[in-house]
PDB file of N, CA and C in Angstrom:
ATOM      1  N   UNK A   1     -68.445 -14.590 -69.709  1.00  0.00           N
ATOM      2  CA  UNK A   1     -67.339 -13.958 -69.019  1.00  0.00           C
ATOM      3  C   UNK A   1     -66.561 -14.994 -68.190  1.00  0.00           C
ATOM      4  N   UNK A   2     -67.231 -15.419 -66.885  1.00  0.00           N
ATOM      5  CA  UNK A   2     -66.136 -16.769 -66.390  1.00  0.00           C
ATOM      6  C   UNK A   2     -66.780 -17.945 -67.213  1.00  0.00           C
ATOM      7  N   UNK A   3     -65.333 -18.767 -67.365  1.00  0.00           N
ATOM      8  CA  UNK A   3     -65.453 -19.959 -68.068  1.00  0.00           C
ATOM      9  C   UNK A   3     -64.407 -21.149 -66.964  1.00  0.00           C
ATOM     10  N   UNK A   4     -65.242 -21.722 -67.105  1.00  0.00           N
ATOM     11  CA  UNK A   4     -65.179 -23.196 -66.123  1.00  0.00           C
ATOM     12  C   UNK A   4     -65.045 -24.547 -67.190  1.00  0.00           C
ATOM     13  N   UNK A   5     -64.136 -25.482 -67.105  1.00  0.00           N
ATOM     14  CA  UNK A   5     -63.807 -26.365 -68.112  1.00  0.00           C
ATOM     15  C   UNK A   5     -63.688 -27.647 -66.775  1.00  0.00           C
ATOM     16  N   UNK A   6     -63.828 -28.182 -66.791  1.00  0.00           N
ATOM     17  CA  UNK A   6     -64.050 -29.607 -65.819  1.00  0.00           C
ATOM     18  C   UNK A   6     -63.627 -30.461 -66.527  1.00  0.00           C
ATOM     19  N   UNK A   7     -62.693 -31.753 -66.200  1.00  0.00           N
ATOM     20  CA  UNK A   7     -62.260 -32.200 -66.767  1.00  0.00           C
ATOM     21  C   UNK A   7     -61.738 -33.880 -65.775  1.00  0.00           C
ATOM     22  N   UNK A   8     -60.922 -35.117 -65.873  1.00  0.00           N
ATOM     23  CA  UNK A   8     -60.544 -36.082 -65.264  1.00  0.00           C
ATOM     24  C   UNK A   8     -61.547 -37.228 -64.699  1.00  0.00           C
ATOM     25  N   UNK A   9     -63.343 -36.777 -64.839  1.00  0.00           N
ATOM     26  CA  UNK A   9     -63.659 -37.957 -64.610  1.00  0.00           C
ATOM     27  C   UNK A   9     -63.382 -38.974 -65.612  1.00  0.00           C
ATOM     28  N   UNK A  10     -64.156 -40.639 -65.034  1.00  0.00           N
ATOM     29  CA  UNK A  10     -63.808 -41.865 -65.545  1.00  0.00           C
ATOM     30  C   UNK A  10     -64.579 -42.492 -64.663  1.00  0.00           C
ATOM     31  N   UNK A  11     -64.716 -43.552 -65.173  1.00  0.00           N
ATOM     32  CA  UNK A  11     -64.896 -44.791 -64.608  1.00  0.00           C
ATOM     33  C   UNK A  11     -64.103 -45.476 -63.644  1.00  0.00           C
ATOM     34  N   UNK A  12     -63.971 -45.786 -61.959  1.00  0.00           N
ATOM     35  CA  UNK A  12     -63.567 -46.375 -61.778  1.00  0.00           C
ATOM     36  C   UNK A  12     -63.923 -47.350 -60.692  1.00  0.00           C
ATOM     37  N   UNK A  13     -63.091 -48.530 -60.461  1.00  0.00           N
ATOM     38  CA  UNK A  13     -64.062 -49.510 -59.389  1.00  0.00           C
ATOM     39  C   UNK A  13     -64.422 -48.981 -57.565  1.00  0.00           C
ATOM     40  N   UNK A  14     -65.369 -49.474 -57.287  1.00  0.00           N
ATOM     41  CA  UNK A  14     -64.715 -49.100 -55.521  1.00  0.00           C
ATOM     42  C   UNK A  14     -63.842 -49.335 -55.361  1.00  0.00           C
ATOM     43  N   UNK A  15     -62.989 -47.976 -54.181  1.00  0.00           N
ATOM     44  CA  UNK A  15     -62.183 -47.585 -53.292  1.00  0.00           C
ATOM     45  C   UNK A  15     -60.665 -47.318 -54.867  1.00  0.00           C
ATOM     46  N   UNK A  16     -61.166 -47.058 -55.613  1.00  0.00           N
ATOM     47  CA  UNK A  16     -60.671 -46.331 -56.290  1.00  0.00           C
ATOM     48  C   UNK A  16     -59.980 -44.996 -56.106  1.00  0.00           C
ATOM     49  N   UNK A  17     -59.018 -44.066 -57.144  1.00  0.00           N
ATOM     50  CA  UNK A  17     -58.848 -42.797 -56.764  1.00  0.00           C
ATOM     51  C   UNK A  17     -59.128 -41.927 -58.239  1.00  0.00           C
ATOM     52  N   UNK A  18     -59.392 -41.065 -57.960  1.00  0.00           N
ATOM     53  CA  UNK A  18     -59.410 -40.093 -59.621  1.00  0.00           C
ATOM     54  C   UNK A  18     -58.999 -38.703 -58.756  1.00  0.00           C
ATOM     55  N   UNK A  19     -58.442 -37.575 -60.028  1.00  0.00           N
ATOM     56  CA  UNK A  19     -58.056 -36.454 -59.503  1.00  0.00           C
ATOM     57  C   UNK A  19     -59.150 -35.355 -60.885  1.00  0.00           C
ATOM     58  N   UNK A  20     -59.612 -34.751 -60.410  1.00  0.00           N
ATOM     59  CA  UNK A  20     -60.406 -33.745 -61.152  1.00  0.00           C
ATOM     60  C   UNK A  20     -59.794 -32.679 -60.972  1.00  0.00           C
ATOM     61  N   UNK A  21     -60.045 -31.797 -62.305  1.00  0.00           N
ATOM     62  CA  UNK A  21     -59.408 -30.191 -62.546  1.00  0.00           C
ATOM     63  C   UNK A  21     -60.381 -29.582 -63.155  1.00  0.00           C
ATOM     64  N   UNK A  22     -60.037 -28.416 -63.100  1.00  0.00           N
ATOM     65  CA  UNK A  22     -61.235 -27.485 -63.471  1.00  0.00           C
ATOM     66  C   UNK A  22     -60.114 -25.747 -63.802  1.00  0.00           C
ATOM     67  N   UNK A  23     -60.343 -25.457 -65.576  1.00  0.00           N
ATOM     68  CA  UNK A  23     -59.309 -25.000 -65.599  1.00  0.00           C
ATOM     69  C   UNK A  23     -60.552 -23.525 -65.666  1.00  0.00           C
ATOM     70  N   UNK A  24     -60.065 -22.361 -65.317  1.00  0.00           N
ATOM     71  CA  UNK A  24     -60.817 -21.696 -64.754  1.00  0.00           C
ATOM     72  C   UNK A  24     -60.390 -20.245 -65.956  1.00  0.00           C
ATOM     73  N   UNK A  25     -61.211 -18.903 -66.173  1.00  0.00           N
ATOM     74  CA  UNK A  25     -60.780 -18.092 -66.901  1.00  0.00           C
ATOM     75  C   UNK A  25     -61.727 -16.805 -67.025  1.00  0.00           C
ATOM     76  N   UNK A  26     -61.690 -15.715 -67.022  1.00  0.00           N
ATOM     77  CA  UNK A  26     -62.990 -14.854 -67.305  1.00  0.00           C
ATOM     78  C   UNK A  26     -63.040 -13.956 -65.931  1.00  0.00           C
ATOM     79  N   UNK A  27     -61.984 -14.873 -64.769  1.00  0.00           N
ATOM     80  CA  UNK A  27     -61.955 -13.660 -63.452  1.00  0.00           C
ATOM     81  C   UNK A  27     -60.842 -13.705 -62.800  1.00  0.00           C
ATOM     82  N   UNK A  28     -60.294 -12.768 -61.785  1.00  0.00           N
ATOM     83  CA  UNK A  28     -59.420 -12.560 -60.978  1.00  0.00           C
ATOM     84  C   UNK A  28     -59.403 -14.039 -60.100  1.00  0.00           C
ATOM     85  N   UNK A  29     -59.072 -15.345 -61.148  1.00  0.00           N
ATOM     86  CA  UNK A  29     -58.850 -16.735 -59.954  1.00  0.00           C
ATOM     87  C   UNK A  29     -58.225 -16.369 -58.690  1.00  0.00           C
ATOM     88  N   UNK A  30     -57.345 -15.569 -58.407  1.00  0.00           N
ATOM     89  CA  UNK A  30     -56.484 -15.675 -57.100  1.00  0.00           C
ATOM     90  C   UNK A  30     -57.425 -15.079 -56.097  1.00  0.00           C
ATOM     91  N   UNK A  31     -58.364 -14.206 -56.652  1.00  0.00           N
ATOM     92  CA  UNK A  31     -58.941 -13.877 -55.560  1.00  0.00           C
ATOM     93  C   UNK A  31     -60.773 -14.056 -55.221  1.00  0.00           C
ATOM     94  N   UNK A  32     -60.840 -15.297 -55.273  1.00  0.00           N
ATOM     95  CA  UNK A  32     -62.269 -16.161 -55.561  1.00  0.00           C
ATOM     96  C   UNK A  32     -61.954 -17.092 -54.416  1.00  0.00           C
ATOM     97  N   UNK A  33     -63.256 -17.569 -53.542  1.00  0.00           N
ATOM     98  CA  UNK A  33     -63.380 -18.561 -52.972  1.00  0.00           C
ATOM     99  C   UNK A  33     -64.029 -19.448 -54.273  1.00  0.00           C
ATOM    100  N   UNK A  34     -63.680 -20.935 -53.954  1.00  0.00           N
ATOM    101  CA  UNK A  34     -63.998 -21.611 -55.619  1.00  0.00           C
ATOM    102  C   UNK A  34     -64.669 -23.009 -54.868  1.00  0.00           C
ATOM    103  N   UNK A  35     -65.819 -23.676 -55.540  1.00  0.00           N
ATOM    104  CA  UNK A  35     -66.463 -24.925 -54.853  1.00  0.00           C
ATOM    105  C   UNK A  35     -66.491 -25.451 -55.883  1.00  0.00           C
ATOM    106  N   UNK A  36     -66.805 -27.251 -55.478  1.00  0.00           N
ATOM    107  CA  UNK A  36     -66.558 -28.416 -56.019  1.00  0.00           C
ATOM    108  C   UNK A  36     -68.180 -28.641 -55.770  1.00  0.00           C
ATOM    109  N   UNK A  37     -69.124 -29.202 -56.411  1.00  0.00           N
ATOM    110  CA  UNK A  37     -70.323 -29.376 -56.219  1.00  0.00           C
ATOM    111  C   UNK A  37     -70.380 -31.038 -57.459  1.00  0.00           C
ATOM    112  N   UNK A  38     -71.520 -31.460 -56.951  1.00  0.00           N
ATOM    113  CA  UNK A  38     -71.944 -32.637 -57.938  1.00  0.00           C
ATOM    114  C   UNK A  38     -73.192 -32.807 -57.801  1.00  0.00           C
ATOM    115  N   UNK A  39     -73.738 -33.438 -58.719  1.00  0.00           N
ATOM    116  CA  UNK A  39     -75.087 -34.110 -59.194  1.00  0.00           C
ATOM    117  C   UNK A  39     -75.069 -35.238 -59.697  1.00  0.00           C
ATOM    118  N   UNK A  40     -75.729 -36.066 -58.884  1.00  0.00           N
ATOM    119  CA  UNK A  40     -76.233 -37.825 -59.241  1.00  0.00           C
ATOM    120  C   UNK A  40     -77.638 -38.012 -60.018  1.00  0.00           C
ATOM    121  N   UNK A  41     -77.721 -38.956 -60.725  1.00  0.00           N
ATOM    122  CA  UNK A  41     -78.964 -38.636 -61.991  1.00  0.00           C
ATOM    123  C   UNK A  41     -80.253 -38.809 -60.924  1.00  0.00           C
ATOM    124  N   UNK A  42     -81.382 -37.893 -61.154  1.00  0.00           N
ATOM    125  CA  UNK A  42     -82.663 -38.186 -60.018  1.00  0.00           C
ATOM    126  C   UNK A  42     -82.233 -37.105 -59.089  1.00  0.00           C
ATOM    127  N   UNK A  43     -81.537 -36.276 -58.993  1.00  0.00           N
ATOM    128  CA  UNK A  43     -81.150 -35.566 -57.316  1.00  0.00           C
ATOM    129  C   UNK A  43     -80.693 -34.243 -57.911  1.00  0.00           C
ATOM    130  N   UNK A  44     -80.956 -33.795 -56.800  1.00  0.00           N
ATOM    131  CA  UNK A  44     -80.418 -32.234 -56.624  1.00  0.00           C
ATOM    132  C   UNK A  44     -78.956 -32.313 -56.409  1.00  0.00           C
ATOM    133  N   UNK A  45     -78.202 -31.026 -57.214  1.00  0.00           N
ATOM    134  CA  UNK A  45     -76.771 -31.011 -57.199  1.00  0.00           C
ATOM    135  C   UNK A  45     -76.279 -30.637 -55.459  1.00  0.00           C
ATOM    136  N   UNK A  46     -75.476 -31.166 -54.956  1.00  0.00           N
ATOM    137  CA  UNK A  46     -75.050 -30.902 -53.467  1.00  0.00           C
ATOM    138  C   UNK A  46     -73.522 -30.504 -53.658  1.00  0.00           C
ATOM    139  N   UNK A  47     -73.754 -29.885 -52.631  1.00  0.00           N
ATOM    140  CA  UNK A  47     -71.811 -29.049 -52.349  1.00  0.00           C
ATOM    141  C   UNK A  47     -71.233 -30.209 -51.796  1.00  0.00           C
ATOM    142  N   UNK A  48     -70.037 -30.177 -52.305  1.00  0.00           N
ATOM    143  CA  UNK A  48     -68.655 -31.203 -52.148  1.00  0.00           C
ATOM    144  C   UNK A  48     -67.684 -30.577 -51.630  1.00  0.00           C
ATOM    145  N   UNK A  49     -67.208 -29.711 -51.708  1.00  0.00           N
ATOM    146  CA  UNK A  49     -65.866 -29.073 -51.263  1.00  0.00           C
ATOM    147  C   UNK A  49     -65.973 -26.948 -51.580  1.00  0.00           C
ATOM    148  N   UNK A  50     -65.318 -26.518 -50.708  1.00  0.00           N
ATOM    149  CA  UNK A  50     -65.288 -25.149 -50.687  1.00  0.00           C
ATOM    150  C   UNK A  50     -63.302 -24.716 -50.457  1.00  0.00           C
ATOM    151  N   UNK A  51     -62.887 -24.062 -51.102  1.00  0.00           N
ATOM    152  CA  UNK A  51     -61.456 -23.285 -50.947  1.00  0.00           C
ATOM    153  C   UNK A  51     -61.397 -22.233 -50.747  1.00  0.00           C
ATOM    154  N   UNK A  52     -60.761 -21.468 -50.047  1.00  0.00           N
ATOM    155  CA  UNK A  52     -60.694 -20.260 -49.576  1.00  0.00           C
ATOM    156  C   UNK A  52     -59.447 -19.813 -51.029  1.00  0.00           C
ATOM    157  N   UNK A  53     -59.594 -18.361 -51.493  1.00  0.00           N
ATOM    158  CA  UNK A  53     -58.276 -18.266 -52.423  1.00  0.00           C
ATOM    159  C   UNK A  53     -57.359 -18.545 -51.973  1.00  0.00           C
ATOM    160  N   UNK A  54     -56.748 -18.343 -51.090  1.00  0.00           N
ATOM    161  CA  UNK A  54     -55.314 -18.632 -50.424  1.00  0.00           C
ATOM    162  C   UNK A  54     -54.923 -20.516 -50.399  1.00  0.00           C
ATOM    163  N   UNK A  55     -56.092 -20.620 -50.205  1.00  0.00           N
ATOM    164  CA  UNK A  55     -56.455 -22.165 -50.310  1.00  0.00           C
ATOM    165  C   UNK A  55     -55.654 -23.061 -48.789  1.00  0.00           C
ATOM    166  N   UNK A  56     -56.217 -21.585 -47.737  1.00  0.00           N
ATOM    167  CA  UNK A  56     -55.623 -21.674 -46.101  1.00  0.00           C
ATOM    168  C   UNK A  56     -57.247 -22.692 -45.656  1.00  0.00           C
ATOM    169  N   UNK A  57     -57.885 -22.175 -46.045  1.00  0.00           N
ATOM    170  CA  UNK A  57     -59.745 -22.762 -45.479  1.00  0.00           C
ATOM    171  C   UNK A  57     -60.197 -23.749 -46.726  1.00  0.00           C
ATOM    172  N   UNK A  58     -60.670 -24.847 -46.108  1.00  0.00           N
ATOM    173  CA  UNK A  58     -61.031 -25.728 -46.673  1.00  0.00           C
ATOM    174  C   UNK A  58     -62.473 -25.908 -45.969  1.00  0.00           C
ATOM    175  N   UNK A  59     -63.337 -26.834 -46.789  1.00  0.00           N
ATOM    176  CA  UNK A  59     -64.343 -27.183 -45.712  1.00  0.00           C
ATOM    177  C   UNK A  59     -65.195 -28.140 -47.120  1.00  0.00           C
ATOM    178  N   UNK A  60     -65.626 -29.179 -46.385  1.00  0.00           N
ATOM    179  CA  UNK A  60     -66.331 -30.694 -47.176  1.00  0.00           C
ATOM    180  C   UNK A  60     -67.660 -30.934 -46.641  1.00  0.00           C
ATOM    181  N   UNK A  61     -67.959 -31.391 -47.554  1.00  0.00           N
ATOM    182  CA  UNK A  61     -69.091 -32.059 -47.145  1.00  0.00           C
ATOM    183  C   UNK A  61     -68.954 -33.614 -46.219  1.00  0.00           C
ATOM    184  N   UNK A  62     -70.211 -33.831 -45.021  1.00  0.00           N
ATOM    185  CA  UNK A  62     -69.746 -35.052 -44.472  1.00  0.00           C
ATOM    186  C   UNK A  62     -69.234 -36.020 -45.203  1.00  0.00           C
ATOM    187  N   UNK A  63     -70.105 -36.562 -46.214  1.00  0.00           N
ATOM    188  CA  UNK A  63     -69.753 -37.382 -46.943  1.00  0.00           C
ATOM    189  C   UNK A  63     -69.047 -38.115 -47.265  1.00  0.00           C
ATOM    190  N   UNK A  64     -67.829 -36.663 -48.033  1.00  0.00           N
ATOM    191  CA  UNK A  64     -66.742 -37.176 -48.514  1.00  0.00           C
ATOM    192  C   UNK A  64     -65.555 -36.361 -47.200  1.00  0.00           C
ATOM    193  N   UNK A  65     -65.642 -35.966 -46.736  1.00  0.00           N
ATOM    194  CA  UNK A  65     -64.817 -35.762 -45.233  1.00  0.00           C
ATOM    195  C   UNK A  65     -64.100 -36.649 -45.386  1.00  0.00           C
ATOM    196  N   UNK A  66     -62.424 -36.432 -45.242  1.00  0.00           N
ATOM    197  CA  UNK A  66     -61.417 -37.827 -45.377  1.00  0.00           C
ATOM    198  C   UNK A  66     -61.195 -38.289 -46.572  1.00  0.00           C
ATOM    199  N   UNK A  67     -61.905 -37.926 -47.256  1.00  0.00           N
ATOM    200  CA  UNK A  67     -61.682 -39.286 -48.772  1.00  0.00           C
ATOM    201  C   UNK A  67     -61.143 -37.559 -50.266  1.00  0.00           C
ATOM    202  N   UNK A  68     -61.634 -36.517 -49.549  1.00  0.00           N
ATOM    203  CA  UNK A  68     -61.288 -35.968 -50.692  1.00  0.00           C
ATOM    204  C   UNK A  68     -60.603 -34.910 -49.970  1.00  0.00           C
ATOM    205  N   UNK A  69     -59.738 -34.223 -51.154  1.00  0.00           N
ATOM    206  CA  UNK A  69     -58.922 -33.062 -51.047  1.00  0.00           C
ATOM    207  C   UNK A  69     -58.777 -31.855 -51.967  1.00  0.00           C
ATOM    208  N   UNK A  70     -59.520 -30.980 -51.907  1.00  0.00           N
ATOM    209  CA  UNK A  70     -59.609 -29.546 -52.695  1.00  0.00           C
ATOM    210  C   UNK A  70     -58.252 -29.298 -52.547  1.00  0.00           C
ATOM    211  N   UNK A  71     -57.344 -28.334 -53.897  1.00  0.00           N
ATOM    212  CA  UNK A  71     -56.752 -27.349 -53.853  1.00  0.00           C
ATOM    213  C   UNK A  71     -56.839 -26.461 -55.073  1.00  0.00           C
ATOM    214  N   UNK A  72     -56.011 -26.063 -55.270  1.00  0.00           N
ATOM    215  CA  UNK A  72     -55.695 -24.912 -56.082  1.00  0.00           C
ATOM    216  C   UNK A  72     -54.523 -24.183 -56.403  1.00  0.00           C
ATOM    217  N   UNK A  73     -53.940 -24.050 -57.567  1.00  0.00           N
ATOM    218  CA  UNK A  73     -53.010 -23.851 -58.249  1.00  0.00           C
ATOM    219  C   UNK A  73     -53.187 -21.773 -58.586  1.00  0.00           C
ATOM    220  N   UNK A  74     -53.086 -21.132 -57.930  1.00  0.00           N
ATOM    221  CA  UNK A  74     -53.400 -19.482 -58.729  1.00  0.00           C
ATOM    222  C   UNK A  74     -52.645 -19.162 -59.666  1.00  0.00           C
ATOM    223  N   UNK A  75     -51.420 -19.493 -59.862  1.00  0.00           N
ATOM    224  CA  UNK A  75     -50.541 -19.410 -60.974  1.00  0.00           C
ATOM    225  C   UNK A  75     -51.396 -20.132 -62.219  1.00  0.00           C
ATOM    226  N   UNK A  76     -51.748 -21.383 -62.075  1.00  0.00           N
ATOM    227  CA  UNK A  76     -52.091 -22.106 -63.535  1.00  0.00           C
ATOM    228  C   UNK A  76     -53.854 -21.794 -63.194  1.00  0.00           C
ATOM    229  N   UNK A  77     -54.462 -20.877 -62.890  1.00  0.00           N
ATOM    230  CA  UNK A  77     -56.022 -20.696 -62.705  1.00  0.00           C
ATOM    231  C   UNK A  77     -57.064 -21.885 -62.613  1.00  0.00           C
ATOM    232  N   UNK A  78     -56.173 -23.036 -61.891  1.00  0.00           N
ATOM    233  CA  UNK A  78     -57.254 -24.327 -62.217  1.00  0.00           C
ATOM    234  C   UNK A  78     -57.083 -24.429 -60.711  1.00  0.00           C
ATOM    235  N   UNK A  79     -58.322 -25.212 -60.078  1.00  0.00           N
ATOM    236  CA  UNK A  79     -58.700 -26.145 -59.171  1.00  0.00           C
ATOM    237  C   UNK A  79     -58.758 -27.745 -59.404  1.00  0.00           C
ATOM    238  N   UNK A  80     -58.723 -28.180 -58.149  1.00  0.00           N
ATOM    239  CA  UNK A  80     -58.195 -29.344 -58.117  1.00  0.00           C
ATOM    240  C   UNK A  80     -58.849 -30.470 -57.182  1.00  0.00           C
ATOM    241  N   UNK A  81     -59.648 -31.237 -57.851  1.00  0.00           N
ATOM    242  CA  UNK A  81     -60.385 -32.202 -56.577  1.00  0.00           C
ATOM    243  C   UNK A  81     -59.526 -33.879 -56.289  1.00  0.00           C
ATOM    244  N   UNK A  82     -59.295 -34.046 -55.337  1.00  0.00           N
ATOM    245  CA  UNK A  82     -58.387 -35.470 -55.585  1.00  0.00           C
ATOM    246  C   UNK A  82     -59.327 -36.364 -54.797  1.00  0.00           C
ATOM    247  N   UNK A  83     -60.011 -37.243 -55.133  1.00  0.00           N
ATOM    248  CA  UNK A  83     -60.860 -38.012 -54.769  1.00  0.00           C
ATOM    249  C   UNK A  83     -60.068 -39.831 -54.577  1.00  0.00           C
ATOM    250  N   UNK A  84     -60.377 -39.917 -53.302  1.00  0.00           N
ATOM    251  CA  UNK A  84     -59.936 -41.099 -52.525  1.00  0.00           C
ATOM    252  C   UNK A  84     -60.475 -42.059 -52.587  1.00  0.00           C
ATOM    253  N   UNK A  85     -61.024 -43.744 -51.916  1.00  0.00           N
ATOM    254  CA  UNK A  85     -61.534 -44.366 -51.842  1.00  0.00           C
ATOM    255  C   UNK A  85     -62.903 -44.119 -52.192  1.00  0.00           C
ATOM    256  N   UNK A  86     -62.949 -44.224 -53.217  1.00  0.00           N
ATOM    257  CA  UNK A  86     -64.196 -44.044 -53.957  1.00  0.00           C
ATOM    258  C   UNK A  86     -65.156 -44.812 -53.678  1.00  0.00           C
ATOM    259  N   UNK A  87     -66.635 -44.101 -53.212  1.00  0.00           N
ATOM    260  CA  UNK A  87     -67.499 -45.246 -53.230  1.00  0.00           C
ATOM    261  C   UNK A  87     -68.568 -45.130 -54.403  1.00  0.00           C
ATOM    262  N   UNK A  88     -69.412 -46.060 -54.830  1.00  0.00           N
ATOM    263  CA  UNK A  88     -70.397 -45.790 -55.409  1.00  0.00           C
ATOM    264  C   UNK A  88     -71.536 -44.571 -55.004  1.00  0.00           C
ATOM    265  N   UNK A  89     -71.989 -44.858 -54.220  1.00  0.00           N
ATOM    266  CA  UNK A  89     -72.448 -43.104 -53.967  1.00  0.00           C
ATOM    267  C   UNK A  89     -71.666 -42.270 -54.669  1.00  0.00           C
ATOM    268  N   UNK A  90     -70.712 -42.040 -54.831  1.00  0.00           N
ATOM    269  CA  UNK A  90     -69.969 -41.077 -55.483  1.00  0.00           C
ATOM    270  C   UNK A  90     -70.365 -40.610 -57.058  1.00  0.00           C
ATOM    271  N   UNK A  91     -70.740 -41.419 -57.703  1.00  0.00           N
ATOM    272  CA  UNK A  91     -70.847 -41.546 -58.898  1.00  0.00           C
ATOM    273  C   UNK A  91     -71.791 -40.222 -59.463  1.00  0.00           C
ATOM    274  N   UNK A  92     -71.582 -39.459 -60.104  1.00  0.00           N
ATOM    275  CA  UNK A  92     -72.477 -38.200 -60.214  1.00  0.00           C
ATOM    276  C   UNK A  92     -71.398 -37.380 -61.706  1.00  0.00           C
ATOM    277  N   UNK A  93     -71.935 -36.082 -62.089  1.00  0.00           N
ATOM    278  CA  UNK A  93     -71.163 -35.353 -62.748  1.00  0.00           C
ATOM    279  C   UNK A  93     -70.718 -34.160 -61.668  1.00  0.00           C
ATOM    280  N   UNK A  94     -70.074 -33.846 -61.648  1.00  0.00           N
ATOM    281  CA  UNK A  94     -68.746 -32.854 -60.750  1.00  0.00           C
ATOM    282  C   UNK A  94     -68.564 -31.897 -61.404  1.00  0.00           C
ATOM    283  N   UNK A  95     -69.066 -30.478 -60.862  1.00  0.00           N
ATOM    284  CA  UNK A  95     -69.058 -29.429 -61.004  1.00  0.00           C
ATOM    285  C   UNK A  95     -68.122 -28.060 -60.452  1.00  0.00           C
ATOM    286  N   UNK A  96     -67.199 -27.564 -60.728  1.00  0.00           N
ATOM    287  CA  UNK A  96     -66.452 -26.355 -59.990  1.00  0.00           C
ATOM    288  C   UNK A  96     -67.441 -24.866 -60.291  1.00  0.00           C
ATOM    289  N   UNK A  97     -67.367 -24.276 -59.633  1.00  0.00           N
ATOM    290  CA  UNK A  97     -68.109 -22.827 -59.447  1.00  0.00           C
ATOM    291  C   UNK A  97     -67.320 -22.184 -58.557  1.00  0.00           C
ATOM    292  N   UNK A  98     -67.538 -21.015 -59.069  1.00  0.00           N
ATOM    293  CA  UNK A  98     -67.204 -19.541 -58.555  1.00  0.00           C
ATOM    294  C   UNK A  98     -67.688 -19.308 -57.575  1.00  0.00           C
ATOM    295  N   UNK A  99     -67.169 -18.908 -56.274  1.00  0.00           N
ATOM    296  CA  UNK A  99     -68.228 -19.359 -54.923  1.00  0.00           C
ATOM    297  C   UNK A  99     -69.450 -17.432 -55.447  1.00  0.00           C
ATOM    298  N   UNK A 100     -70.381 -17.458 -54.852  1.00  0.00           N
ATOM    299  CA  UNK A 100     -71.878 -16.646 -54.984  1.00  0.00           C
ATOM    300  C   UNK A 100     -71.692 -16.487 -56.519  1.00  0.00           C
ATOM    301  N   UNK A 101     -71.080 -16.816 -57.167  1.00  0.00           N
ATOM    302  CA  UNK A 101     -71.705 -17.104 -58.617  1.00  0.00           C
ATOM    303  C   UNK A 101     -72.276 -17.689 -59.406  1.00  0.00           C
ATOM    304  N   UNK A 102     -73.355 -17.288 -59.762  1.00  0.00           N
ATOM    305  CA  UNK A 102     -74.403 -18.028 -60.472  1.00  0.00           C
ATOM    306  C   UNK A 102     -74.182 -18.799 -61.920  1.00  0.00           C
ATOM    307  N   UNK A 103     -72.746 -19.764 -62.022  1.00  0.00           N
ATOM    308  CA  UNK A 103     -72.497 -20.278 -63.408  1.00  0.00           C
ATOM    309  C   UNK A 103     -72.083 -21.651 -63.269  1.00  0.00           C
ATOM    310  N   UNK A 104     -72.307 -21.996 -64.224  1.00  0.00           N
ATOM    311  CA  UNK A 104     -71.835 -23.498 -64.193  1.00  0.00           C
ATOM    312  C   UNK A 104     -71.578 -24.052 -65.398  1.00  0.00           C
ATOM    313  N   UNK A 105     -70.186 -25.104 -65.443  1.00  0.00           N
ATOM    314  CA  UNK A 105     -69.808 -25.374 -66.726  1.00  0.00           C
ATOM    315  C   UNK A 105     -70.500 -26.802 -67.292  1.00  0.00           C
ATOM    316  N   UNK A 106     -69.821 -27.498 -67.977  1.00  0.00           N
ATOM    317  CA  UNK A 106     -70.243 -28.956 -68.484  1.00  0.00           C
ATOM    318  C   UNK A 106     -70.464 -29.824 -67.149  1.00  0.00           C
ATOM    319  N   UNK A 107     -69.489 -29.698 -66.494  1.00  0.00           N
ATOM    320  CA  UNK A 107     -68.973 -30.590 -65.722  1.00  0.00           C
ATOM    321  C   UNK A 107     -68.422 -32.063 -66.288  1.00  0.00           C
ATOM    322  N   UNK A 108     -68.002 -32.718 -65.485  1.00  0.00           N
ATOM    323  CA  UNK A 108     -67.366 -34.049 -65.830  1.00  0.00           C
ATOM    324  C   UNK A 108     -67.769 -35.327 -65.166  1.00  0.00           C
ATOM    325  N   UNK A 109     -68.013 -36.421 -65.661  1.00  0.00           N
ATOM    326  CA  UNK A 109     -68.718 -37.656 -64.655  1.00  0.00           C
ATOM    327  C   UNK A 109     -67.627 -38.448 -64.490  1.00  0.00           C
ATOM    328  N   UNK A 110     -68.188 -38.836 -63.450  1.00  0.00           N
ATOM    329  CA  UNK A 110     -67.301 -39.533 -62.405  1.00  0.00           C
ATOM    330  C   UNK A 110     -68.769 -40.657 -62.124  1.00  0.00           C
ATOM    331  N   UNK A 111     -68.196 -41.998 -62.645  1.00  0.00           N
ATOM    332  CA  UNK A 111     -68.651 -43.322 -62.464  1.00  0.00           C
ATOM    333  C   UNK A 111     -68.101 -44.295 -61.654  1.00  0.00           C
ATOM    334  N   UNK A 112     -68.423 -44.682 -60.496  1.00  0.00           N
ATOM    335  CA  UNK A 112     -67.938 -45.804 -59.229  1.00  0.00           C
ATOM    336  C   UNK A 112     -68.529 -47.059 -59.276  1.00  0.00           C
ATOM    337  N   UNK A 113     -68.034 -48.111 -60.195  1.00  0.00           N
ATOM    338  CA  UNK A 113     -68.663 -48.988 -60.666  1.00  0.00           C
ATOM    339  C   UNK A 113     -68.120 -50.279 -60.687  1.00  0.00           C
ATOM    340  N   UNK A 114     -68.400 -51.435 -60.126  1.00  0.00           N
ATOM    341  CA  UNK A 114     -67.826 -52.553 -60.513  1.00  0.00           C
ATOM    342  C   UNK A 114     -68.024 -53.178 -61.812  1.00  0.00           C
TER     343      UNK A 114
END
């Protein structure tokens, strides 16, 4: 029923930028809080970013605090991660979810690499 498509990682060096999308389908997008989550190989997946639908409330993880920016498009049903000075820590596959929904798509990797 929801379908989640992740999409824009790559490879890129430190302090790099990449922009991730996540084209979304299967629910009422406009009216979903929607999260950005990732997983690094060895580790448990951790929350990255949260949007309110209106996409008025934001809220990050310390981490990336400053370096990244959630939004969201309700017209085109996709979300949107814009990732800043990239560090290696960063490097993981990147996940969007349906906020209290239990689904998850491919996701997309995102490599921070010299």
């Amino acid at each position: 029923q929801v379908q989640l498509v992740e999409s824009g990682g790559d490879l890129v060096q430190p302090g790099g930028s990449l922009r991730l999308s996540c084209a979304a389908s299967g629910f009422p997008f406009s009216s979903y809080f929607m999260n950005w989550y990732r997983q690094a190989l060895g580790k448990e997946r951790e929350f990255v970013a949260l949007i309110s639908n209106t996409g008025t409330f934001t809220n990050y993880a310390d981490s990336v605090k400053g370096r990244f920016t959630v939004s969201g498009d309700n017209a085109k049903n996709t979300l949107y991660l814009q990732m800043n000075r990239l560090k290696t820590e960063d490097t993981a596959v990147y996940y969007c979810k349906v906020n209290l929904v239990p689904h998850w798509g491919q996701g997309t990797q995102v490599t921070v690499s010299s």
